[in-house]
N, C-alpha and C. Protein backbone atom coordinates (compact mmCIF):
# COMPACT_ATOMS: atom_id res chain seq x y z
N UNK A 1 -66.20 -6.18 39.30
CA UNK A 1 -66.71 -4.97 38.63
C UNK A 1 -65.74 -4.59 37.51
N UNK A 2 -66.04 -4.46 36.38
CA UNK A 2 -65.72 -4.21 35.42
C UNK A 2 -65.33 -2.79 34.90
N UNK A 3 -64.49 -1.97 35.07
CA UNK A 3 -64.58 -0.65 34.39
C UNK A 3 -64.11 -0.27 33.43
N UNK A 4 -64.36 0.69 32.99
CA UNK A 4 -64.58 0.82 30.99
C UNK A 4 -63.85 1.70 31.29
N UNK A 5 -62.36 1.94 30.34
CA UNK A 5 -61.34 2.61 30.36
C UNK A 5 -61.56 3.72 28.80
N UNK A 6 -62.29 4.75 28.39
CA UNK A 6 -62.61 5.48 27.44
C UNK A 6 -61.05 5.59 27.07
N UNK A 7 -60.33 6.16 27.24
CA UNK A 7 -59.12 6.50 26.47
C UNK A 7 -58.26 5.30 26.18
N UNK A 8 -58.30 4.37 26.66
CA UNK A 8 -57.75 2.66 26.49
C UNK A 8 -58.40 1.95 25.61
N UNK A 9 -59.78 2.16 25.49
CA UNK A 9 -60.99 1.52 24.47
C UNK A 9 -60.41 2.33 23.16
N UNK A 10 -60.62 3.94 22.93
CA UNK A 10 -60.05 4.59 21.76
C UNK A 10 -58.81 4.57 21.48
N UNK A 11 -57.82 4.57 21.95
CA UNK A 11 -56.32 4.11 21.60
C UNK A 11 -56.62 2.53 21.24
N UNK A 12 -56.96 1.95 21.33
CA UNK A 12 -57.00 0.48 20.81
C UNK A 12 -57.68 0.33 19.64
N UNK A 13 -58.07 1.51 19.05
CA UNK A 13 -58.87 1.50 17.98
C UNK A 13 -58.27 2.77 16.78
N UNK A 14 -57.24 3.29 17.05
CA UNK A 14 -56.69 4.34 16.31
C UNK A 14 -55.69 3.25 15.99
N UNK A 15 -55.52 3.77 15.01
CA UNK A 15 -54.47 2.98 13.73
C UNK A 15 -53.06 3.91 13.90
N UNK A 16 -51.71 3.46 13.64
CA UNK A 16 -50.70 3.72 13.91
C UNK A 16 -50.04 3.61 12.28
N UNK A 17 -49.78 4.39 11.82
CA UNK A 17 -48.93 3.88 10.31
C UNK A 17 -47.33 4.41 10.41
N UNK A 18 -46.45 3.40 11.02
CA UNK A 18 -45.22 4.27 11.10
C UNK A 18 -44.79 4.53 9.89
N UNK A 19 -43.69 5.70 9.45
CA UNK A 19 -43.00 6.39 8.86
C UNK A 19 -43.70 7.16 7.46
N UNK A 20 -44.80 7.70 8.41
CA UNK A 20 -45.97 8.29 7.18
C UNK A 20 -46.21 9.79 7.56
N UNK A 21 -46.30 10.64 6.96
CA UNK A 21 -46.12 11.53 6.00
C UNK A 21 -44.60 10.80 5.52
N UNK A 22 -43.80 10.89 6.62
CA UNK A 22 -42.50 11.35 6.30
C UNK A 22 -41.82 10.32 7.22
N UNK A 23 -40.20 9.69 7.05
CA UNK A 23 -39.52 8.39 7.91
C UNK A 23 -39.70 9.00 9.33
N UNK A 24 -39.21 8.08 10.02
CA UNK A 24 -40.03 8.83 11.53
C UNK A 24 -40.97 8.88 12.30
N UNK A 25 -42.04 9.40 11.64
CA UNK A 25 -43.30 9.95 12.59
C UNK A 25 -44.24 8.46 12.15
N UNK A 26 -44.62 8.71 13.72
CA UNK A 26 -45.95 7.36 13.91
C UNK A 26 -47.13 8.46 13.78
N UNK A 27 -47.71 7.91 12.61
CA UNK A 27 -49.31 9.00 12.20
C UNK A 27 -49.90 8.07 12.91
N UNK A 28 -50.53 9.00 13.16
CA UNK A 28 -52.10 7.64 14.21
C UNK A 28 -53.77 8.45 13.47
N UNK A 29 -54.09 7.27 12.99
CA UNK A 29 -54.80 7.34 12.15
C UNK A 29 -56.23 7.21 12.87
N UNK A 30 -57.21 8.44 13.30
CA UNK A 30 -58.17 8.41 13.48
C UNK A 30 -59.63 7.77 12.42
N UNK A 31 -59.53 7.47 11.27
CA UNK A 31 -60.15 7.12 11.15
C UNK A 31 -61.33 5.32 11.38
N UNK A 32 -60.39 4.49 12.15
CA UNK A 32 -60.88 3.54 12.26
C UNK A 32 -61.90 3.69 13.37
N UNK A 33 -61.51 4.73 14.21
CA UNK A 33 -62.89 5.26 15.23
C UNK A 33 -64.20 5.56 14.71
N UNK A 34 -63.97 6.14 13.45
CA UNK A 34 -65.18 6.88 12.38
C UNK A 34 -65.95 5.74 11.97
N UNK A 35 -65.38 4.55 11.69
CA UNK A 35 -66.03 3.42 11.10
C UNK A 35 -67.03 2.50 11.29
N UNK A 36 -66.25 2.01 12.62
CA UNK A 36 -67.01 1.39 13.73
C UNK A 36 -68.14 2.16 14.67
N UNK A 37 -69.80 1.86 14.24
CA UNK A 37 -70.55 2.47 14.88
C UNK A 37 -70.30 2.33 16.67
N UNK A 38 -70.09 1.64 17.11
CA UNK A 38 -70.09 1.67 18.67
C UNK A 38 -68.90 2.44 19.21
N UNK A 39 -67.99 2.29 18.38
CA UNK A 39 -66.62 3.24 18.66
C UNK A 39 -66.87 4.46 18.63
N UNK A 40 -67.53 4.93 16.92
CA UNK A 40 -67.83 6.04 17.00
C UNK A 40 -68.43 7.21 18.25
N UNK A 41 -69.88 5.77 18.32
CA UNK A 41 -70.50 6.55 19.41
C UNK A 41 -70.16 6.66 20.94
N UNK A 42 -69.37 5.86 21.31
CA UNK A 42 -68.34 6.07 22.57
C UNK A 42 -67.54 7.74 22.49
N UNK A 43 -66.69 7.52 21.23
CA UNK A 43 -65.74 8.90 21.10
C UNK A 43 -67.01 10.24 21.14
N UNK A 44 -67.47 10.06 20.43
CA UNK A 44 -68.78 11.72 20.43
C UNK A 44 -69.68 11.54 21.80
N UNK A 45 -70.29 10.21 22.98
CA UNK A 45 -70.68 9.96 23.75
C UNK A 45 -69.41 11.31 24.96
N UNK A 46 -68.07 10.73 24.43
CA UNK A 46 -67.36 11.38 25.71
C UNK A 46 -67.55 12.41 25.40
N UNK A 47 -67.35 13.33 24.54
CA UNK A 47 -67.26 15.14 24.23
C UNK A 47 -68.54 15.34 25.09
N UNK A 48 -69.77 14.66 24.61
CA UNK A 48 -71.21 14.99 24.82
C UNK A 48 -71.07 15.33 26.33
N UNK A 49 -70.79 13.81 26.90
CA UNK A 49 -70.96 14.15 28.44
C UNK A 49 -70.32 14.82 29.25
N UNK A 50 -69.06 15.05 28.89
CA UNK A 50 -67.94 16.26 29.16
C UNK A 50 -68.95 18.09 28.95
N UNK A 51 -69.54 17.80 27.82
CA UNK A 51 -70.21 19.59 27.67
C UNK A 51 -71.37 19.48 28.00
N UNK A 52 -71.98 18.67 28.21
CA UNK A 52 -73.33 18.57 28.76
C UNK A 52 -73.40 19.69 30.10
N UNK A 53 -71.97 19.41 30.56
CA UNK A 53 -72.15 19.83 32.26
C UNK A 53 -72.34 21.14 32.03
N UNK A 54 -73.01 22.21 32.90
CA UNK A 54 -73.66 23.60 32.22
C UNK A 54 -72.57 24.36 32.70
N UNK A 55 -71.17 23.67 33.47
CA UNK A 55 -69.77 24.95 33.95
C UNK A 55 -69.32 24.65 32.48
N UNK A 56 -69.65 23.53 31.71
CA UNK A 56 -68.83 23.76 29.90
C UNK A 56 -69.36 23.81 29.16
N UNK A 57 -70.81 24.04 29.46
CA UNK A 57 -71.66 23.84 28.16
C UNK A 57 -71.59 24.91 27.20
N UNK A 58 -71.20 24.78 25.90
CA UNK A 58 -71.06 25.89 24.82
C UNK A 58 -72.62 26.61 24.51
N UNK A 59 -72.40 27.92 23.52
CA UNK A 59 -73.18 27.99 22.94
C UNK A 59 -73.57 27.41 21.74
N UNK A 60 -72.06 27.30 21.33
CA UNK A 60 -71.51 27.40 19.77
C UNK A 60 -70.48 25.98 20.21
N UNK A 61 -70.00 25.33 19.08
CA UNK A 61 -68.91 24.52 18.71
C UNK A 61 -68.74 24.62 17.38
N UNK A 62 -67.59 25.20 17.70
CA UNK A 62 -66.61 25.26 15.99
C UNK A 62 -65.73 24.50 16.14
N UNK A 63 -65.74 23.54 14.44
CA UNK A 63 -64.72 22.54 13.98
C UNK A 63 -63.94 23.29 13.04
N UNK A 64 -62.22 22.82 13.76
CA UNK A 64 -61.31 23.46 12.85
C UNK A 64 -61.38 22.57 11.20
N UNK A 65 -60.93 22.85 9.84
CA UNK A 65 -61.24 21.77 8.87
C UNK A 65 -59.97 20.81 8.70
N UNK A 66 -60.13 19.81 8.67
CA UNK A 66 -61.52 19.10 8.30
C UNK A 66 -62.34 18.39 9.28
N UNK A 67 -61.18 17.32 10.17
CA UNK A 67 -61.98 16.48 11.00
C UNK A 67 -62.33 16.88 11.48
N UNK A 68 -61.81 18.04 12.42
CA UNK A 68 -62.93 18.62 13.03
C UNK A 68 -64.33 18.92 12.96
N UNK A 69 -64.74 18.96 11.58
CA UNK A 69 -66.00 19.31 11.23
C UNK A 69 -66.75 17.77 11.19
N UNK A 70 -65.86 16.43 11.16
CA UNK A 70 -66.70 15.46 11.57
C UNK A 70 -67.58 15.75 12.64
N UNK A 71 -66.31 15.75 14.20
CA UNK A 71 -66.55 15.62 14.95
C UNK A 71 -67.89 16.56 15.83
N UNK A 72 -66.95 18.08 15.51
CA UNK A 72 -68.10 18.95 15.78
C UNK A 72 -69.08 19.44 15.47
N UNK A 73 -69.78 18.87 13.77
CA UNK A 73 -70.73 19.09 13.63
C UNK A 73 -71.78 17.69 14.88
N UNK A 74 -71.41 16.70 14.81
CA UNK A 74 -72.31 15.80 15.92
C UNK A 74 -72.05 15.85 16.63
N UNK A 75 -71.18 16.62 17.58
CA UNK A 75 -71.26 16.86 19.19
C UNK A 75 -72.05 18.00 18.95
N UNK A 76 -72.19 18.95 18.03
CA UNK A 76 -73.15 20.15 18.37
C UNK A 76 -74.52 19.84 18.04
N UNK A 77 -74.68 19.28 17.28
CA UNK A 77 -75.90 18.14 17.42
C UNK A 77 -76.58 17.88 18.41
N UNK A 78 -75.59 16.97 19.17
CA UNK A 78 -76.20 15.78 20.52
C UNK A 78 -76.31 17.31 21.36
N UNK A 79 -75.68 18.10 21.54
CA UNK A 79 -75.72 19.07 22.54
C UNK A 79 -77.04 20.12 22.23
N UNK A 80 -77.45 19.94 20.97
CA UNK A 80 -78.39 20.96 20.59
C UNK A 80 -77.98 22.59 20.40
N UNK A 81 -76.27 22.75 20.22
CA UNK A 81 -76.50 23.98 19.81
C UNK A 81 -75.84 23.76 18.16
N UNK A 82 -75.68 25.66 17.97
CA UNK A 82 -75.14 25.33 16.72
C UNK A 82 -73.63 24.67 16.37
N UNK A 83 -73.21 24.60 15.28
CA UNK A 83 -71.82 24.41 15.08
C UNK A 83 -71.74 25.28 13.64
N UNK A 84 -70.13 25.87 13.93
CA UNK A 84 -69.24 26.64 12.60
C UNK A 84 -68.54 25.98 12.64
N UNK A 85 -67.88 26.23 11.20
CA UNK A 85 -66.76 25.75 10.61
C UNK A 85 -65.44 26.86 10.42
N UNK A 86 -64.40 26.30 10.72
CA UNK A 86 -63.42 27.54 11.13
C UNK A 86 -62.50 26.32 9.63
N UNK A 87 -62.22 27.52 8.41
CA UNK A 87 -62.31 26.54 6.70
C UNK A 87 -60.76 27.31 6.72
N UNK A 88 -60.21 26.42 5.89
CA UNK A 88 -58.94 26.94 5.29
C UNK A 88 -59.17 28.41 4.18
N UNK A 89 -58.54 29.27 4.30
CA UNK A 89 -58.26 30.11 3.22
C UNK A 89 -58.95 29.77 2.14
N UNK A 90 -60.17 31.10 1.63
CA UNK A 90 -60.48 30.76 0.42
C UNK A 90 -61.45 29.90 -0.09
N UNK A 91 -62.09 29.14 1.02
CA UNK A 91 -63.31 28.17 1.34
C UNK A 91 -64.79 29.29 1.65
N UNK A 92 -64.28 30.41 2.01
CA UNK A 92 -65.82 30.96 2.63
C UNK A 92 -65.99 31.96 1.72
N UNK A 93 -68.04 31.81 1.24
CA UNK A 93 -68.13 32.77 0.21
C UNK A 93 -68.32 34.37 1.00
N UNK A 94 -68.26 34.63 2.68
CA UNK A 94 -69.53 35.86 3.14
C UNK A 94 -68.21 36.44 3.61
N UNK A 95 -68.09 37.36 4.02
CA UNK A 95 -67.21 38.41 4.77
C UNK A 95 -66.38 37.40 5.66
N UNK A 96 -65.05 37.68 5.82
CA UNK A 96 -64.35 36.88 7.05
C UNK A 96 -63.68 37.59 7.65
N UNK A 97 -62.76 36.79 8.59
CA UNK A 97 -61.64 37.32 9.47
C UNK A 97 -61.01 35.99 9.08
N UNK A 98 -59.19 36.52 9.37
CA UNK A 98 -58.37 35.22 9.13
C UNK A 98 -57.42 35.42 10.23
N UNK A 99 -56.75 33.94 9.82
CA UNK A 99 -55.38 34.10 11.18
C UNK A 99 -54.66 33.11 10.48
N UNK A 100 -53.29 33.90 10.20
CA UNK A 100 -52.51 33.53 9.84
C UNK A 100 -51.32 32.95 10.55
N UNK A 101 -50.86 31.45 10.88
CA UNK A 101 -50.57 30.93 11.60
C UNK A 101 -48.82 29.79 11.13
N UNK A 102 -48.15 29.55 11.71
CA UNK A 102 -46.56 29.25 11.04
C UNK A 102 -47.19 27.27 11.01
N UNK A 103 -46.26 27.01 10.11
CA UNK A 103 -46.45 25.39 10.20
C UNK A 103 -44.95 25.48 10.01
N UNK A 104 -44.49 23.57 10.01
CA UNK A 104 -43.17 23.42 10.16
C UNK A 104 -42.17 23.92 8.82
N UNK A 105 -43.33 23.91 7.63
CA UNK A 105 -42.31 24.61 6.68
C UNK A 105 -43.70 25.38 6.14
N UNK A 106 -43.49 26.71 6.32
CA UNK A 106 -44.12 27.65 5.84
C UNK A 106 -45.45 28.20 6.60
N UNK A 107 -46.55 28.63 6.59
CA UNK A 107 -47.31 28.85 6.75
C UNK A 107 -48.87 28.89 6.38
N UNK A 108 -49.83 28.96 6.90
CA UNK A 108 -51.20 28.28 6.78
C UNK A 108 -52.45 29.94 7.36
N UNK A 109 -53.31 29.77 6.72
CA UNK A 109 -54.25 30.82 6.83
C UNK A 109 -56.03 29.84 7.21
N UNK A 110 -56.58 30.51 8.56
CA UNK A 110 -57.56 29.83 8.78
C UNK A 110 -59.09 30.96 8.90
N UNK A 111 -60.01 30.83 8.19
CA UNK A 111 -60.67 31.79 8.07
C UNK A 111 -62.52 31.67 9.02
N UNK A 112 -62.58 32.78 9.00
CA UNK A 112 -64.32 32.26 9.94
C UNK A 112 -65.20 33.39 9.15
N UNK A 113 -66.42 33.49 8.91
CA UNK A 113 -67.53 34.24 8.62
C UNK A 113 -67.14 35.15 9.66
N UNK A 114 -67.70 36.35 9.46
CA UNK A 114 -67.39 37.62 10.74
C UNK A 114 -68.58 37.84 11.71
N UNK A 115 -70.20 36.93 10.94
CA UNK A 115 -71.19 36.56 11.90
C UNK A 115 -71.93 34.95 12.21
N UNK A 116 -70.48 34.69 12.45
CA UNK A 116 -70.63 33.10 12.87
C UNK A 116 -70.56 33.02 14.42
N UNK A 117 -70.09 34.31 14.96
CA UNK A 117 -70.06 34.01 16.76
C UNK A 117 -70.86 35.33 16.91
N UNK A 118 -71.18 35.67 18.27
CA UNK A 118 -71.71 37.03 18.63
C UNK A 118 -70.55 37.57 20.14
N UNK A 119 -70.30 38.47 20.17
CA UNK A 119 -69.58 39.09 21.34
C UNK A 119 -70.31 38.18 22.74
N UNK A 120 -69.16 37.40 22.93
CA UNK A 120 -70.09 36.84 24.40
C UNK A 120 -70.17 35.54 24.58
N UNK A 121 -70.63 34.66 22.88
CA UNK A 121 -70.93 33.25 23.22
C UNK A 121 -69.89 32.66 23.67
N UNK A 122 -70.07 32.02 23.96
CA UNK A 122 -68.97 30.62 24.92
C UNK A 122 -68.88 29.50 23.72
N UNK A 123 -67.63 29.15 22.99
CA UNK A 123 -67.41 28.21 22.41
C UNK A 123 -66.41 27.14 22.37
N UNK A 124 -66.99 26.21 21.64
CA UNK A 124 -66.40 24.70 22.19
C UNK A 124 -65.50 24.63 20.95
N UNK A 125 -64.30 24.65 20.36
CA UNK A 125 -63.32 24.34 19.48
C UNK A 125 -62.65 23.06 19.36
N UNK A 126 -63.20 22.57 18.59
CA UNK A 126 -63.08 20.79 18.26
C UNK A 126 -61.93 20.39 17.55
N UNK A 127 -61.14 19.80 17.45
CA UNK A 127 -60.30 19.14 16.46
C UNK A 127 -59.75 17.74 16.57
N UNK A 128 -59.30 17.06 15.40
CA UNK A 128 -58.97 15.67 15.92
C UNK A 128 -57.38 15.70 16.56
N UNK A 129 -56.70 16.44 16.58
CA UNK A 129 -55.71 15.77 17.13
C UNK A 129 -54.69 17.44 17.34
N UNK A 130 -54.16 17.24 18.42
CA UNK A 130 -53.14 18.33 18.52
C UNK A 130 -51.77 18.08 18.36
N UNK A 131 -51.27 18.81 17.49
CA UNK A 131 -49.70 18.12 17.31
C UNK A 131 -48.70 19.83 17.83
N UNK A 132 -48.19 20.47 17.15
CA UNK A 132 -47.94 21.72 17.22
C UNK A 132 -48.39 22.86 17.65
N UNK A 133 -50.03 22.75 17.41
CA UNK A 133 -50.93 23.84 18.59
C UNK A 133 -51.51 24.98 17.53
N UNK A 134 -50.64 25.32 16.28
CA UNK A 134 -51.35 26.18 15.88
C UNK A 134 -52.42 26.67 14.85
N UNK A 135 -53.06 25.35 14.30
CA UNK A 135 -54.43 25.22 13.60
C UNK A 135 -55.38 25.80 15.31
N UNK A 136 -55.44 25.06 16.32
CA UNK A 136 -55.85 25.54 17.71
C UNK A 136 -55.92 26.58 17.83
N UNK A 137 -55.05 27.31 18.03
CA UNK A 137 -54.23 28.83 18.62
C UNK A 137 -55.25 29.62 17.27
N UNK A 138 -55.25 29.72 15.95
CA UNK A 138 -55.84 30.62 15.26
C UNK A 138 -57.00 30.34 15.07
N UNK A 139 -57.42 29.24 15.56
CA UNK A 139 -59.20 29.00 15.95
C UNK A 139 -59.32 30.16 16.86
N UNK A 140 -58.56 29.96 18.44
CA UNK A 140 -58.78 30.79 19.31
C UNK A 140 -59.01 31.88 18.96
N UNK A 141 -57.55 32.19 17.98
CA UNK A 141 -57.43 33.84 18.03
C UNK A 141 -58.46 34.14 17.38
N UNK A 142 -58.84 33.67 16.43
CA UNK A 142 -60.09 34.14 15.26
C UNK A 142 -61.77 34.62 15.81
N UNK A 143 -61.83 33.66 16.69
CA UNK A 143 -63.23 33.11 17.51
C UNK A 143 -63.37 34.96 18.58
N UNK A 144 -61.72 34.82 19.00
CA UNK A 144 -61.55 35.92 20.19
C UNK A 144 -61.75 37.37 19.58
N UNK A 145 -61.42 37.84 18.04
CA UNK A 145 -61.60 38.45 17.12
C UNK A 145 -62.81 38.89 17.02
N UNK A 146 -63.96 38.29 17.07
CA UNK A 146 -65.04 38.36 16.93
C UNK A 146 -65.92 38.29 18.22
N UNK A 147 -65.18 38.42 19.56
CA UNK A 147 -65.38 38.89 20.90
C UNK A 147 -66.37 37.64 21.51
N UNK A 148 -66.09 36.48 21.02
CA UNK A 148 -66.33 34.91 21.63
C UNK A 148 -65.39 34.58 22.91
N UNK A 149 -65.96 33.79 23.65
CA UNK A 149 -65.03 33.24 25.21
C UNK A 149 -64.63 31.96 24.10
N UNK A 150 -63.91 31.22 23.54
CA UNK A 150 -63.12 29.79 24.01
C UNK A 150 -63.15 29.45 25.64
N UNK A 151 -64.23 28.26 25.56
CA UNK A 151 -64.50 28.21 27.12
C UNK A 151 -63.59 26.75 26.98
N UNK A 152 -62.98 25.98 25.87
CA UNK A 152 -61.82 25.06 25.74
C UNK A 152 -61.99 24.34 24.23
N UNK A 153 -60.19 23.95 24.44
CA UNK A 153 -60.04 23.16 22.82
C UNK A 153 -59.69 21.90 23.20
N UNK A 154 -60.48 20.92 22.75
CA UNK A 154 -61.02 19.92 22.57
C UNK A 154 -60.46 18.41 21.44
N UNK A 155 -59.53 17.75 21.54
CA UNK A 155 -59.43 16.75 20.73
C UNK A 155 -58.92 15.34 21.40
N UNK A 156 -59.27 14.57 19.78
CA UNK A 156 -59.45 12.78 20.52
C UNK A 156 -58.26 12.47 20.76
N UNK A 157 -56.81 13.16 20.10
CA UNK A 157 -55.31 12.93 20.28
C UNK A 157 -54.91 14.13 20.11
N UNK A 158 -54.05 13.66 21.92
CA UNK A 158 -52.68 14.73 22.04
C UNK A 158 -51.26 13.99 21.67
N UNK A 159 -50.47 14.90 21.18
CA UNK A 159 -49.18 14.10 20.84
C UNK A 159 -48.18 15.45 21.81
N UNK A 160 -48.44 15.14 23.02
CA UNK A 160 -47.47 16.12 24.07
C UNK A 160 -45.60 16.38 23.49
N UNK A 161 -45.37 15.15 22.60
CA UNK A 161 -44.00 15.64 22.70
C UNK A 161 -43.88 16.52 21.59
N UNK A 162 -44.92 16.78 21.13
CA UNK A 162 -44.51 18.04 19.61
C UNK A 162 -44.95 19.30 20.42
N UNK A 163 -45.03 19.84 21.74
CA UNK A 163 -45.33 20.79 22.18
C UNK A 163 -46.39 21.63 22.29
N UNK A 164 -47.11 21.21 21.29
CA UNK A 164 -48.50 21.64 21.08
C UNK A 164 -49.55 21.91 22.33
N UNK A 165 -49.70 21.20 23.07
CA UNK A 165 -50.62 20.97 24.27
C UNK A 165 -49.88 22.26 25.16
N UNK A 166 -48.18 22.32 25.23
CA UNK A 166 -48.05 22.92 26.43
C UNK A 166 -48.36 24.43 25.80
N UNK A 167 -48.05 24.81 24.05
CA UNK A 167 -48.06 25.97 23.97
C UNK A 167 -49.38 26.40 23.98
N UNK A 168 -50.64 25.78 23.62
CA UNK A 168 -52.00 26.06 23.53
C UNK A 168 -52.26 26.72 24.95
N UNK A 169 -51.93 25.56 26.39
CA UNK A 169 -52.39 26.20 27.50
C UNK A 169 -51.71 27.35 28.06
N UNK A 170 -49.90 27.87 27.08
CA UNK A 170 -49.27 28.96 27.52
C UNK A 170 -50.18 29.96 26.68
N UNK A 171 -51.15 29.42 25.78
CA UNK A 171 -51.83 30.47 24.75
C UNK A 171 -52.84 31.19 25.99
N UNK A 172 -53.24 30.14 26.61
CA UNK A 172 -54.53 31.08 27.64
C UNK A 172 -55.92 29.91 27.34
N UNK A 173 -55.80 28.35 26.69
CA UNK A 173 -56.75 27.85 26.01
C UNK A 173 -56.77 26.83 27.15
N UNK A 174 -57.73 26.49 28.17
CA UNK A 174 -57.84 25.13 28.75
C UNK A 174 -58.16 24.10 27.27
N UNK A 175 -57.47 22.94 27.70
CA UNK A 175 -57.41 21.41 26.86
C UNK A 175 -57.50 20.40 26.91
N UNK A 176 -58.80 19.94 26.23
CA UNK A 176 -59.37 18.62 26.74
C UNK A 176 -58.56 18.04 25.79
N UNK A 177 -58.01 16.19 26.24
CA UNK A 177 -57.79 15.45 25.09
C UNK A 177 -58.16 13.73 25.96
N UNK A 178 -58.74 13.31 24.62
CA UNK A 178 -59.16 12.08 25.22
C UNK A 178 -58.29 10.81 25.07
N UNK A 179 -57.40 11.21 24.34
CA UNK A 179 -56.05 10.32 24.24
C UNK A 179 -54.95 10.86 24.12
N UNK A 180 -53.65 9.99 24.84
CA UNK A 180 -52.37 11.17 25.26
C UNK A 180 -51.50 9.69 24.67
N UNK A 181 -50.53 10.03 23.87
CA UNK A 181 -49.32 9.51 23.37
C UNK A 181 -48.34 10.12 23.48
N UNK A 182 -47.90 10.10 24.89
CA UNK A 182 -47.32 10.84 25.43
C UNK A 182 -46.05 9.79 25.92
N UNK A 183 -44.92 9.91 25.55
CA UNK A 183 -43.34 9.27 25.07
C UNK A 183 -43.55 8.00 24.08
N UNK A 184 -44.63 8.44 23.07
CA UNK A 184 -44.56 7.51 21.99
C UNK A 184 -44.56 8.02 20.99
């Protein structure tokens, strides 16, 4: 019997470019998942069947930008509800809310429409990869702003040793991740 290892199949298919942004860091390059139709549909297959179940099923799924908005516009798709886009500063033409959030040098602003959630819905917060936690964290806070549950945040790579994962779940955010590079 043969069993199909989902996070062993997608790590074998993410691209690794060492010393990119910057000397040092191994970027792992999600896009070779995007390429390959059967890959693709494996990676959006797992989110699907993960929220399908009705203890996670969203109302809503918001993608942080950009990949996220790959991802979560077609998991909200296959799931049949809607999907938002949670846009960098300055991207949205209608009324917003923002959250202003620290990066490693300086800081970053993430903005939402102010009737993109309703007090109540349950939403699914997508992104490709967690490194630091806080593109995540001002999804949350933003979504929570506008009196939404984050019922969990959601991506295809965790990179556990940049802290990100542990500060998201000290945020109050359960965290799905479908690949862990975790002491690499």
């Amino acid at each position: 019997m043969h069993t199909f290892n989902i996070s062993q199949y997608l790590k074998d298919h993410i691209r690794t470019i060492p010393d990119w942004p910057a000397p040092g860091v191994q970027f792992r390059d999600i896009t070779p998942l995007l390429q390959n139709p059967k890959v693709f549909r494996v990676l959006i297959d797992a989110f699907v069947h993960r929220y399908m179940d009705p203890a996670l099923r969203p109302d809503v799924v918001a993608g942080l930008d950009a990949r996220g908005f790959i991802l979560g516009a077609v998991v909200a798709y296959e799931l049949n509800v809607g999907f938002i886009p949670i846009r960098k500063k300055g991207k949205l033409p209608f009324d917003t809310v923002q959250e202003t959030y620290e990066l490693e040098y300086g800081s970053a602003t993430v903005e939402l429409h102010t009737d993109a959630v309703k007090p109540g819905d349950r939403v699914l917060l997508l992104d490709d990869l967690i490194a630091t936690g806080g593109t995540l964290l001002a999804g949350k806070n933003l979504l929570e702003k506008l009196g939404a549950i984050v019922i969990e945040g959601a991506v295809i790579v965790d990179l556990p040793e940049l802290g990100g994962s542990a500060k998201v779940r000290a945020g109050g955010m359960e965290l799905f991740a479908l690949v862990d590079y975790a002491g690499h």
